[in-house]
C-alpha atoms as a PDB file:
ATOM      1  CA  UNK A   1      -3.886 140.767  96.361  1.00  0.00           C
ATOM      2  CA  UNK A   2      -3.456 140.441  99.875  1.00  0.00           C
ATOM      3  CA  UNK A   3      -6.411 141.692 100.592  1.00  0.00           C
ATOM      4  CA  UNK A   4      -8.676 139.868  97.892  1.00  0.00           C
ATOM      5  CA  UNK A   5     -10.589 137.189  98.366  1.00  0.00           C
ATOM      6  CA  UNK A   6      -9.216 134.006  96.087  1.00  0.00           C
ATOM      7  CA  UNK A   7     -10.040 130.477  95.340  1.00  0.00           C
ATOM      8  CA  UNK A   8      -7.736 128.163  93.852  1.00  0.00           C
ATOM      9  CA  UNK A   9      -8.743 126.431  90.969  1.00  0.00           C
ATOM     10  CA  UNK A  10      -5.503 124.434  89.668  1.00  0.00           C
ATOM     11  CA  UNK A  11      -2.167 123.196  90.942  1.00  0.00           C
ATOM     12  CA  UNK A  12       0.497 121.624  89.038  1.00  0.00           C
ATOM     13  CA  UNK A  13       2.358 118.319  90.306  1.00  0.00           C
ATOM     14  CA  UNK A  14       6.150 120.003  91.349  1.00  0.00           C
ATOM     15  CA  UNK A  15       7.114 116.296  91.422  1.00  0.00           C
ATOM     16  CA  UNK A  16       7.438 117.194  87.348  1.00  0.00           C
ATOM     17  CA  UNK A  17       8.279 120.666  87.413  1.00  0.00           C
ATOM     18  CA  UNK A  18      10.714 121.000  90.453  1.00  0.00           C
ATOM     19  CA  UNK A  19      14.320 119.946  91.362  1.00  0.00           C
ATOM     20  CA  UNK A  20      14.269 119.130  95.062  1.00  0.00           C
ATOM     21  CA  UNK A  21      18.159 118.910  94.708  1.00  0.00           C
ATOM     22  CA  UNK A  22      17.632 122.637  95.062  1.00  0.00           C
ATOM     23  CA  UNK A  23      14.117 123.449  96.277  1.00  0.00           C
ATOM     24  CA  UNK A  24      13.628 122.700 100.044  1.00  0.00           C
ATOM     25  CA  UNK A  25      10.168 122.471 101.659  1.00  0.00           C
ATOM     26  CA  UNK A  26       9.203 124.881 103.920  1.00  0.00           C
ATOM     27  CA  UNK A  27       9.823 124.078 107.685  1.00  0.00           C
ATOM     28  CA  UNK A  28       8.144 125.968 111.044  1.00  0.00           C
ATOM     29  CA  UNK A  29      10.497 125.367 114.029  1.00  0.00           C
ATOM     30  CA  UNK A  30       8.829 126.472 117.453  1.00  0.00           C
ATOM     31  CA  UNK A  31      11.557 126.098 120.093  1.00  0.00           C
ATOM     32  CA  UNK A  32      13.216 123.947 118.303  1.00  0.00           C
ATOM     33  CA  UNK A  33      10.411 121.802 117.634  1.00  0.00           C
ATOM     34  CA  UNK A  34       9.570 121.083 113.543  1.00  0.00           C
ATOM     35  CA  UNK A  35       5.478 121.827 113.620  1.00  0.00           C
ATOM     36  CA  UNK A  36       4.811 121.991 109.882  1.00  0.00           C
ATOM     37  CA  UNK A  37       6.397 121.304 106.796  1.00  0.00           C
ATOM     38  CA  UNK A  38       4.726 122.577 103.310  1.00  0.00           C
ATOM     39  CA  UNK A  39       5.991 122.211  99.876  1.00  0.00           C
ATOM     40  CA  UNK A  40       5.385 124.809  97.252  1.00  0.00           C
ATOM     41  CA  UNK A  41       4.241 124.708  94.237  1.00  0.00           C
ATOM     42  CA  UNK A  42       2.832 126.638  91.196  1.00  0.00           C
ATOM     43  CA  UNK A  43      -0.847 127.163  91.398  1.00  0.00           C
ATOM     44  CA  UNK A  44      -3.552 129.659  89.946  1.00  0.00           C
ATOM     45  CA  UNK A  45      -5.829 131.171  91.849  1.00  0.00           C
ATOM     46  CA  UNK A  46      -9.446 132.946  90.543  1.00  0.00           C
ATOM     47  CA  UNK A  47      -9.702 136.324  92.259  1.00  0.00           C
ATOM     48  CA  UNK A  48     -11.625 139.433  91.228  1.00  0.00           C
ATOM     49  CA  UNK A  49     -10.231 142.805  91.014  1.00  0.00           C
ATOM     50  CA  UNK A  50     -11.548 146.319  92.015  1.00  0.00           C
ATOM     51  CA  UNK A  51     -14.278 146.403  89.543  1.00  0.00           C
ATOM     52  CA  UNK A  52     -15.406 142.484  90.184  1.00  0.00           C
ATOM     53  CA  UNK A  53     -13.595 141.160  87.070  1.00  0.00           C
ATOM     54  CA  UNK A  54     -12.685 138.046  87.719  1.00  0.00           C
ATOM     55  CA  UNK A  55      -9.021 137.631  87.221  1.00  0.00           C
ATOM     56  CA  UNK A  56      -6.252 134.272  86.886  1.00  0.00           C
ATOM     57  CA  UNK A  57      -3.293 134.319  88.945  1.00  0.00           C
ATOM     58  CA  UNK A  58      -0.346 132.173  88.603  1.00  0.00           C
ATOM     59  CA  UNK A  59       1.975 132.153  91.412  1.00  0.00           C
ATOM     60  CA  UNK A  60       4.583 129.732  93.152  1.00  0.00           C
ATOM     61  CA  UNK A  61       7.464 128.809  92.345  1.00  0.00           C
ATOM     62  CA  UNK A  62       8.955 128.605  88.333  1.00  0.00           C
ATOM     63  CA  UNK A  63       9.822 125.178  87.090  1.00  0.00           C
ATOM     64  CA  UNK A  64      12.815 123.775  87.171  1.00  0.00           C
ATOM     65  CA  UNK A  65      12.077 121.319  84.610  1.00  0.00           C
ATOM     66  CA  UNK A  66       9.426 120.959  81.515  1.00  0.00           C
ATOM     67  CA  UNK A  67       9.293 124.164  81.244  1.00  0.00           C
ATOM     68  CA  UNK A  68       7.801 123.281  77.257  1.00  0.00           C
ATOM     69  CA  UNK A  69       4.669 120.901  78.937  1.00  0.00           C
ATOM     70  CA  UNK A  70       4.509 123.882  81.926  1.00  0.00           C
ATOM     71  CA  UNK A  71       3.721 126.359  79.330  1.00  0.00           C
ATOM     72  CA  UNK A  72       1.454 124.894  77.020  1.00  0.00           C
ATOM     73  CA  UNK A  73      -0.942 123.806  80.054  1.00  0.00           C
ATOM     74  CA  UNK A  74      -0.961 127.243  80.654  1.00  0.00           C
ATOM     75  CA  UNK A  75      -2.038 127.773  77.208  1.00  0.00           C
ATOM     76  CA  UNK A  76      -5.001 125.542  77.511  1.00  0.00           C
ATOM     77  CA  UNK A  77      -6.258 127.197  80.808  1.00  0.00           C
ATOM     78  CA  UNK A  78      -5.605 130.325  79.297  1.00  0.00           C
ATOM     79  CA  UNK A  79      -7.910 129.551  76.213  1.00  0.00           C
ATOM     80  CA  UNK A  80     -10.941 127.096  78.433  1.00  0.00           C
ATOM     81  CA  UNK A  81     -11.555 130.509  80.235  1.00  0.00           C
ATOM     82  CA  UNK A  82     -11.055 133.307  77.551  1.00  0.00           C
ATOM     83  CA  UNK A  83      -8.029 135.784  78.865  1.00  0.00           C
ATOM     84  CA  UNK A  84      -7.850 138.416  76.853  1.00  0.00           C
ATOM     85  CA  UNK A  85      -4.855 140.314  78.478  1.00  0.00           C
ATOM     86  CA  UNK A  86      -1.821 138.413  79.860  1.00  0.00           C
ATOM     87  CA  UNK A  87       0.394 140.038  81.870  1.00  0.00           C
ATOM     88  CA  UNK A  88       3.416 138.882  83.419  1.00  0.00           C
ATOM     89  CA  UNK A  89       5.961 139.684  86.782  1.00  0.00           C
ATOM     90  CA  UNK A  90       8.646 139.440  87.972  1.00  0.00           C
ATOM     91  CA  UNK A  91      11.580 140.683  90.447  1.00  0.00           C
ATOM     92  CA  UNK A  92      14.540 142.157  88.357  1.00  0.00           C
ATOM     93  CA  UNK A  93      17.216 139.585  87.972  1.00  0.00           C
ATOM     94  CA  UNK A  94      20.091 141.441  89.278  1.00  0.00           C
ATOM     95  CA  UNK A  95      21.356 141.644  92.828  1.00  0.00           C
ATOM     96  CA  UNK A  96      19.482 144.716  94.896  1.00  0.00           C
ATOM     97  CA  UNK A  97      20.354 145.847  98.478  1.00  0.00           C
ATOM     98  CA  UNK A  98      17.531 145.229 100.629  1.00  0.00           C
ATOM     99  CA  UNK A  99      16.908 149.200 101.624  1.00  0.00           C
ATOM    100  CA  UNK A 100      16.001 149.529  98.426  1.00  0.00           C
ATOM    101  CA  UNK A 101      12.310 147.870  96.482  1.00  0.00           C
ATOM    102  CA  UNK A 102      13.387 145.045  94.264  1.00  0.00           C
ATOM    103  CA  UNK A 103      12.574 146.201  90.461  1.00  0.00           C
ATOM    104  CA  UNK A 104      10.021 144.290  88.426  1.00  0.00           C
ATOM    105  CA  UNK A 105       9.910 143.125  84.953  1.00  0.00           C
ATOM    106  CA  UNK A 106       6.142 143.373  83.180  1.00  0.00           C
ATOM    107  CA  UNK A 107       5.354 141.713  80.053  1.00  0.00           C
ATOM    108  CA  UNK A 108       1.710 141.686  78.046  1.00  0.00           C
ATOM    109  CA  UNK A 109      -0.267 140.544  75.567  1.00  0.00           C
ATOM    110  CA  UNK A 110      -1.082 143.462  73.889  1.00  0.00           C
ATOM    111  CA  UNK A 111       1.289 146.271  73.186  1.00  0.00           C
ATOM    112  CA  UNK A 112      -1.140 148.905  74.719  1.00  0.00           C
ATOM    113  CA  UNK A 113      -0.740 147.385  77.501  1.00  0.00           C
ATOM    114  CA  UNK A 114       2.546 146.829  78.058  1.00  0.00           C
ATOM    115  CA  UNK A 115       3.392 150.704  76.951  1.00  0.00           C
ATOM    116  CA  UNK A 116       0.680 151.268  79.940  1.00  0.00           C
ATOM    117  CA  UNK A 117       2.617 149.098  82.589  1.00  0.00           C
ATOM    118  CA  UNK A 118       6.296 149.820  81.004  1.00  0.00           C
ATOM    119  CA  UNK A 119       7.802 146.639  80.949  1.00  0.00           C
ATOM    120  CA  UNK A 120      11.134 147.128  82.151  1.00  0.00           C
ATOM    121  CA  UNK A 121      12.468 148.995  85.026  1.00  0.00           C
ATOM    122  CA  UNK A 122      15.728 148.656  87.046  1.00  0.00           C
ATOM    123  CA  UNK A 123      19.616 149.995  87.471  1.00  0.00           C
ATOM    124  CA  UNK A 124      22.654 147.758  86.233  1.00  0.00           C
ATOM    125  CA  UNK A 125      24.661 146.175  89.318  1.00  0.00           C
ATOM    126  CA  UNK A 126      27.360 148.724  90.849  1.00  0.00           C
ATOM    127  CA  UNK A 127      30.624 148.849  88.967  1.00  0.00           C
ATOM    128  CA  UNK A 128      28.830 146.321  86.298  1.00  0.00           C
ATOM    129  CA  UNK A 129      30.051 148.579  83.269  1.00  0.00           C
ATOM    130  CA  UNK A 130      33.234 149.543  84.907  1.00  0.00           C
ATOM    131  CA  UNK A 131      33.641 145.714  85.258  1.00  0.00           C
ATOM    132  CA  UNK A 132      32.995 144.999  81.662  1.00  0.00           C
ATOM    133  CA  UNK A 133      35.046 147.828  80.423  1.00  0.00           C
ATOM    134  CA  UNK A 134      37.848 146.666  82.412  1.00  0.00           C
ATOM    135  CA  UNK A 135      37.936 143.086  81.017  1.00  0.00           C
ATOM    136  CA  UNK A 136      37.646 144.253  77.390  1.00  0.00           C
ATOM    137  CA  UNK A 137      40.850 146.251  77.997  1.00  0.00           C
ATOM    138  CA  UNK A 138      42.579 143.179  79.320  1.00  0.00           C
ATOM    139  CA  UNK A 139      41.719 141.189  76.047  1.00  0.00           C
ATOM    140  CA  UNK A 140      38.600 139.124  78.023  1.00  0.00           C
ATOM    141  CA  UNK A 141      35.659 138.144  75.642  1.00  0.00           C
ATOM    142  CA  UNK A 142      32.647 138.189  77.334  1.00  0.00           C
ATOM    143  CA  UNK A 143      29.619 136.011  76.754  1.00  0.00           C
ATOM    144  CA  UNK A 144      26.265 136.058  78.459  1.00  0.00           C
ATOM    145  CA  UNK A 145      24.766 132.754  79.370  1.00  0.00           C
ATOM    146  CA  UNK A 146      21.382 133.686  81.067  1.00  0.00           C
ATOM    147  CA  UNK A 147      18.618 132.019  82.386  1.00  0.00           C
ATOM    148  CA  UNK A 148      16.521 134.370  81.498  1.00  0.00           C
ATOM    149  CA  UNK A 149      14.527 134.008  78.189  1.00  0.00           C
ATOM    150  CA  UNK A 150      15.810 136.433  74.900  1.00  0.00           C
ATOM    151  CA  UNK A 151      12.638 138.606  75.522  1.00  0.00           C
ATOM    152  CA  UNK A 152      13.943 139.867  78.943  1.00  0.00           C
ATOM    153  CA  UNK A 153      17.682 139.424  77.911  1.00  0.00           C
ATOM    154  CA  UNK A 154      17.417 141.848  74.785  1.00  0.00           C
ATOM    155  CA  UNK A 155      15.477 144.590  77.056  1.00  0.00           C
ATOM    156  CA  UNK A 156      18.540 144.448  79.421  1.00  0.00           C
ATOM    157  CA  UNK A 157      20.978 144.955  76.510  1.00  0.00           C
ATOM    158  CA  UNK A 158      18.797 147.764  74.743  1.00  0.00           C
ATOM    159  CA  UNK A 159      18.393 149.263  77.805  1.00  0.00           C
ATOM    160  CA  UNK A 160      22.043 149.432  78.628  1.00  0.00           C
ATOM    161  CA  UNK A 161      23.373 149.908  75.311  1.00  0.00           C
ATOM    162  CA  UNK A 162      25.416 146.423  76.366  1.00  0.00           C
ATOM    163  CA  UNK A 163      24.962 144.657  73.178  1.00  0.00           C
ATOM    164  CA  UNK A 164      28.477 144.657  71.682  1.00  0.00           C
ATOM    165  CA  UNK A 165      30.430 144.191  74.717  1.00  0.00           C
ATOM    166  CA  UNK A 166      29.536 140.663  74.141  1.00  0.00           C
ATOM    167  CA  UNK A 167      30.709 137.842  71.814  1.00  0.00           C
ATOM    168  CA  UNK A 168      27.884 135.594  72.238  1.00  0.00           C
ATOM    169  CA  UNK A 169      24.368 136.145  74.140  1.00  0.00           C
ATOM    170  CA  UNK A 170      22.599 133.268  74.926  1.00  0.00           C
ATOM    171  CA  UNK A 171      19.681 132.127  76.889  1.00  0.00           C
ATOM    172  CA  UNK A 172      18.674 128.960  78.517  1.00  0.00           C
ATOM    173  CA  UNK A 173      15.531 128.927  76.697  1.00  0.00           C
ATOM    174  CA  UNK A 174      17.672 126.807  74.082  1.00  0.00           C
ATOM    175  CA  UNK A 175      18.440 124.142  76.021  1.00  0.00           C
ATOM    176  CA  UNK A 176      16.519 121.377  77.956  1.00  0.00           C
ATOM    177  CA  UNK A 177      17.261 122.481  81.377  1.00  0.00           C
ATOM    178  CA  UNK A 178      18.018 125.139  83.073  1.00  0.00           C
ATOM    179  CA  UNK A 179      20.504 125.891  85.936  1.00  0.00           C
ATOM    180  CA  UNK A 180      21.839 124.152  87.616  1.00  0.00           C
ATOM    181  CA  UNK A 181      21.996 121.900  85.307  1.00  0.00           C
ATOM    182  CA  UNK A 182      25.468 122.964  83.529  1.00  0.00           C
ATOM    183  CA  UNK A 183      24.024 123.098  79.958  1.00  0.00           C
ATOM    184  CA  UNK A 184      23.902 126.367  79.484  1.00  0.00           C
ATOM    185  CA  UNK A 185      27.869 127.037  80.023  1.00  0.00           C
ATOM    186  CA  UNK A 186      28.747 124.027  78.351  1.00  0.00           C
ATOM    187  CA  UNK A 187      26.682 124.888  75.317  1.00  0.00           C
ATOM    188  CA  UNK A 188      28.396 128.949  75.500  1.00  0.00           C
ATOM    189  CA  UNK A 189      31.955 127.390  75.519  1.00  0.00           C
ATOM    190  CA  UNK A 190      31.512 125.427  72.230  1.00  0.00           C
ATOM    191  CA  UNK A 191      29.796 128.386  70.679  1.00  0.00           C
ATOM    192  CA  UNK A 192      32.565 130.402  72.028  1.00  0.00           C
ATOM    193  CA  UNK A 193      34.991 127.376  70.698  1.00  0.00           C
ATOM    194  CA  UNK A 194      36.792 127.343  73.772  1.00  0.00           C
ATOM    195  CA  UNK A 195      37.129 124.614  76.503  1.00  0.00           C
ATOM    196  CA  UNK A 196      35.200 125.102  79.602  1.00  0.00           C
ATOM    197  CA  UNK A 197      38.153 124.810  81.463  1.00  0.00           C
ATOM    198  CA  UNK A 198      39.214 127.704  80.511  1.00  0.00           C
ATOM    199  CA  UNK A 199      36.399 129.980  80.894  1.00  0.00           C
ATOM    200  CA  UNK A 200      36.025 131.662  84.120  1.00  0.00           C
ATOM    201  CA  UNK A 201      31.823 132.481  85.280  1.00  0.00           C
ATOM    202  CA  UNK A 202      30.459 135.534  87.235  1.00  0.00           C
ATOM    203  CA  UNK A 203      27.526 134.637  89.102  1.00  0.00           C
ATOM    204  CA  UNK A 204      24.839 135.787  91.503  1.00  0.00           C
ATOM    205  CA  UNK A 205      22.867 132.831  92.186  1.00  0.00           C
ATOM    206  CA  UNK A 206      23.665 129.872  93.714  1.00  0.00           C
ATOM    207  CA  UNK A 207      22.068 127.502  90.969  1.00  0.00           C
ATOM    208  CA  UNK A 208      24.440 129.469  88.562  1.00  0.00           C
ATOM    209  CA  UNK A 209      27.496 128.758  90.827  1.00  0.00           C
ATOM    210  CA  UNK A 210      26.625 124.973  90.865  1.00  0.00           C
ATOM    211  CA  UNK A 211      25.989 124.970  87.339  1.00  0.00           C
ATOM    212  CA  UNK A 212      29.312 126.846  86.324  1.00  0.00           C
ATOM    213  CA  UNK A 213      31.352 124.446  88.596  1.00  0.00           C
ATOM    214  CA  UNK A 214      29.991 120.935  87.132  1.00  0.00           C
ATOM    215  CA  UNK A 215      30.649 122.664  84.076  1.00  0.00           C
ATOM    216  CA  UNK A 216      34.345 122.549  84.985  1.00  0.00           C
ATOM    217  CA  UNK A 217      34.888 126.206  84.675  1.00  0.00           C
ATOM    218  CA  UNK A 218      36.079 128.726  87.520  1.00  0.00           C
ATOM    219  CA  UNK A 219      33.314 130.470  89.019  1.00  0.00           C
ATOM    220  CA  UNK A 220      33.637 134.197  90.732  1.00  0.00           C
ATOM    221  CA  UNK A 221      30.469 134.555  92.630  1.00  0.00           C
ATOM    222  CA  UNK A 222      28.805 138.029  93.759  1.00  0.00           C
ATOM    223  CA  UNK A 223      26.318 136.908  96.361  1.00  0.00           C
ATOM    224  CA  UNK A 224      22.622 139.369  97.081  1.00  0.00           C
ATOM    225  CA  UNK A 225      23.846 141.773  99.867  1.00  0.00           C
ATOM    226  CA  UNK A 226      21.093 139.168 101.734  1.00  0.00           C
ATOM    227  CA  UNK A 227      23.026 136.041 100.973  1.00  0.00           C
ATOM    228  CA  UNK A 228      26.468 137.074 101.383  1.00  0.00           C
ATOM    229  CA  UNK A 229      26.674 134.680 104.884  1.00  0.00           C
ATOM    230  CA  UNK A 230      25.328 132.022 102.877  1.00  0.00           C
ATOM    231  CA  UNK A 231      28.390 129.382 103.058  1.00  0.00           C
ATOM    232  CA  UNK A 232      27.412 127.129  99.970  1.00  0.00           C
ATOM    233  CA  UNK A 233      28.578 129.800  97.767  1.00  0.00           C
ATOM    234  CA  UNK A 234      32.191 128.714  99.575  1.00  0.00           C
ATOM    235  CA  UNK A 235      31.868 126.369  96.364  1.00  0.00           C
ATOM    236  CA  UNK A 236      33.015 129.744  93.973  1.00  0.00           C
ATOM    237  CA  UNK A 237      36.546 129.970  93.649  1.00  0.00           C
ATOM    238  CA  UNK A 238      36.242 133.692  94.749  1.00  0.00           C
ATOM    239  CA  UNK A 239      33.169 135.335  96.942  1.00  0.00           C
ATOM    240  CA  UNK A 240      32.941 139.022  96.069  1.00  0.00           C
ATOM    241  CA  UNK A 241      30.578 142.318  97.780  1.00  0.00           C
ATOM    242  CA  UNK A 242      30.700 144.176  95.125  1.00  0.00           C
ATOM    243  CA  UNK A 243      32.206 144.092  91.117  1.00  0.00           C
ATOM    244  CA  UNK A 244      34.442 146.819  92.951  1.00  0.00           C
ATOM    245  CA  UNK A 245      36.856 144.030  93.730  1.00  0.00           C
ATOM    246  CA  UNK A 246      37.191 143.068  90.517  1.00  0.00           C
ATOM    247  CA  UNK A 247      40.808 144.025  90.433  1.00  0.00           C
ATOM    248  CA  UNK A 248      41.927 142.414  93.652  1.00  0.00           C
ATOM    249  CA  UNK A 249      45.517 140.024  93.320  1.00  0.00           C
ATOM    250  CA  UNK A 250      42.610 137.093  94.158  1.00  0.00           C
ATOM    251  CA  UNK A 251      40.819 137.845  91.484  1.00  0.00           C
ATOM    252  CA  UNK A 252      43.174 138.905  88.715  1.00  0.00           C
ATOM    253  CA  UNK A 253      45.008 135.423  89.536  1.00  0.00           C
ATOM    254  CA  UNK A 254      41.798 133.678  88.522  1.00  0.00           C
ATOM    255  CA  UNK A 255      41.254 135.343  85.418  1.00  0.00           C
ATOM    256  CA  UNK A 256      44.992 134.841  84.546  1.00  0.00           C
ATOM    257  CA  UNK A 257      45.989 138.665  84.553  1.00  0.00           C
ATOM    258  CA  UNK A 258      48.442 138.410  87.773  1.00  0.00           C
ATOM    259  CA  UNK A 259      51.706 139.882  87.299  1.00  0.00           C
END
């Protein structure tokens, strides 16, 4: 795409779709002086591909909010210029050293197509299934609360074979926001009928960490190898490398397994 020639034909107002709370413009500092400032935001773009078909591409930044109005929009564009094959990417939502190409998820339209792209690639996190076998031992019920959306959430489990290690599965695509906005855990405790004081949140992303902490729970967070120095995850009760420490006196107090 780089190397394509592309026009862009729509943006979207991020005033609507973004949470600034979270979403930072980006600055250019030239000896320590700011030059530029740009915000993102979601746009498509007409290019043409190696044969000179003209193709749509939506790129930028995902929503934050209105995700419903977002994707009917889409819809209409979609139908004004007759697509016939949708296909959508994006980076694997786990956490992946950066020696090593980040894994994407492919969706379609047609179910040709997606057998033709494979729509799911990727590895589970290191010690992820050690980690979940250990806290089934201990008498731990585990529940996913994802923001990902069922489609990509039931791949992962299939894949895995992960779907009755948990009590509950649910996505954020049932509620109005997404993280981090705490309505996702909130909602999983009183499906779990339990208080969200007493739950206890792994998470990789720092939306997720905010989330699970104004959701009053205790929040273990297990930083990207690249974010690790980031010091607003200092908001987790716990900052791990790797699930490996998942038996650590630090952690075990947390989840209330301490001796």
């Amino acid at each position: 795409l780089d190397n394509t020639t592309s026009e862009t034909i729509y943006s979207f107002d991020v005033g609507d779709l973004l949470d600034n709370r979270t979403r930072r413009p980006r600055v250019k500092i030239v000896n320590g002086l700011i030059t530029s400032l740009s915000w993102v935001q979601p746009v498509i773009k007409l290019c043409r591909d190696r044969n000179s078909k003209q193709v749509l591409l939506l790129t930028g930044p995902e929503p934050d909010l209105r995700w419903k109005d977002f994707a009917l929009e889409i819809l209409e564009i979609v139908k004004r210029h007759r697509v016939r094959y949708i296909i959508g990417l994006g980076a694997f939502p786990f956490a992946w050293p950066h020696t090593r190409p980040v894994k994407i998820i492919a969706t379609g339209s047609d179910m040709d197509l997606v057998d033709k792209i494979g729509y799911l690639g990727g590895e589970m996190i290191y010690y992820a299934r050690q980690a979940i076998d250990f806290f089934l031992a201990a008498g731990i019920p585990l529940a996913l609360a994802s923001g990902s959306n069922y489609q990509i959430i039931d791949a992962v489990m299939d894949k895995f074979s992960l779907r009755d290690k948990f009590s509950l599965i649910y996505s954020a695509e049932d509620e109005m926001y997404g993280k981090p906005h705490p309505g996702i855990f909130m909602t999983t405790a009183t499906l779990c009928e339990t208080l969200p004081i007493s739950c206890v949140v792994i998470e990789d992303s720092l939306n997720g960490v905010i989330a699970a902490k104004a959701a009053s729970m205790r929040v273990i967070a297990l930083p990207p190898e690249e974010e690790q120095d980031d010091v607003r995850f200092s908001l987790a009760d716990r900052k791990l490398h790797s699930l490996d420490e998942i038996k650590d006196e630090a952690v075990l107090k947390i989840l209330g397994l301490a001796k």
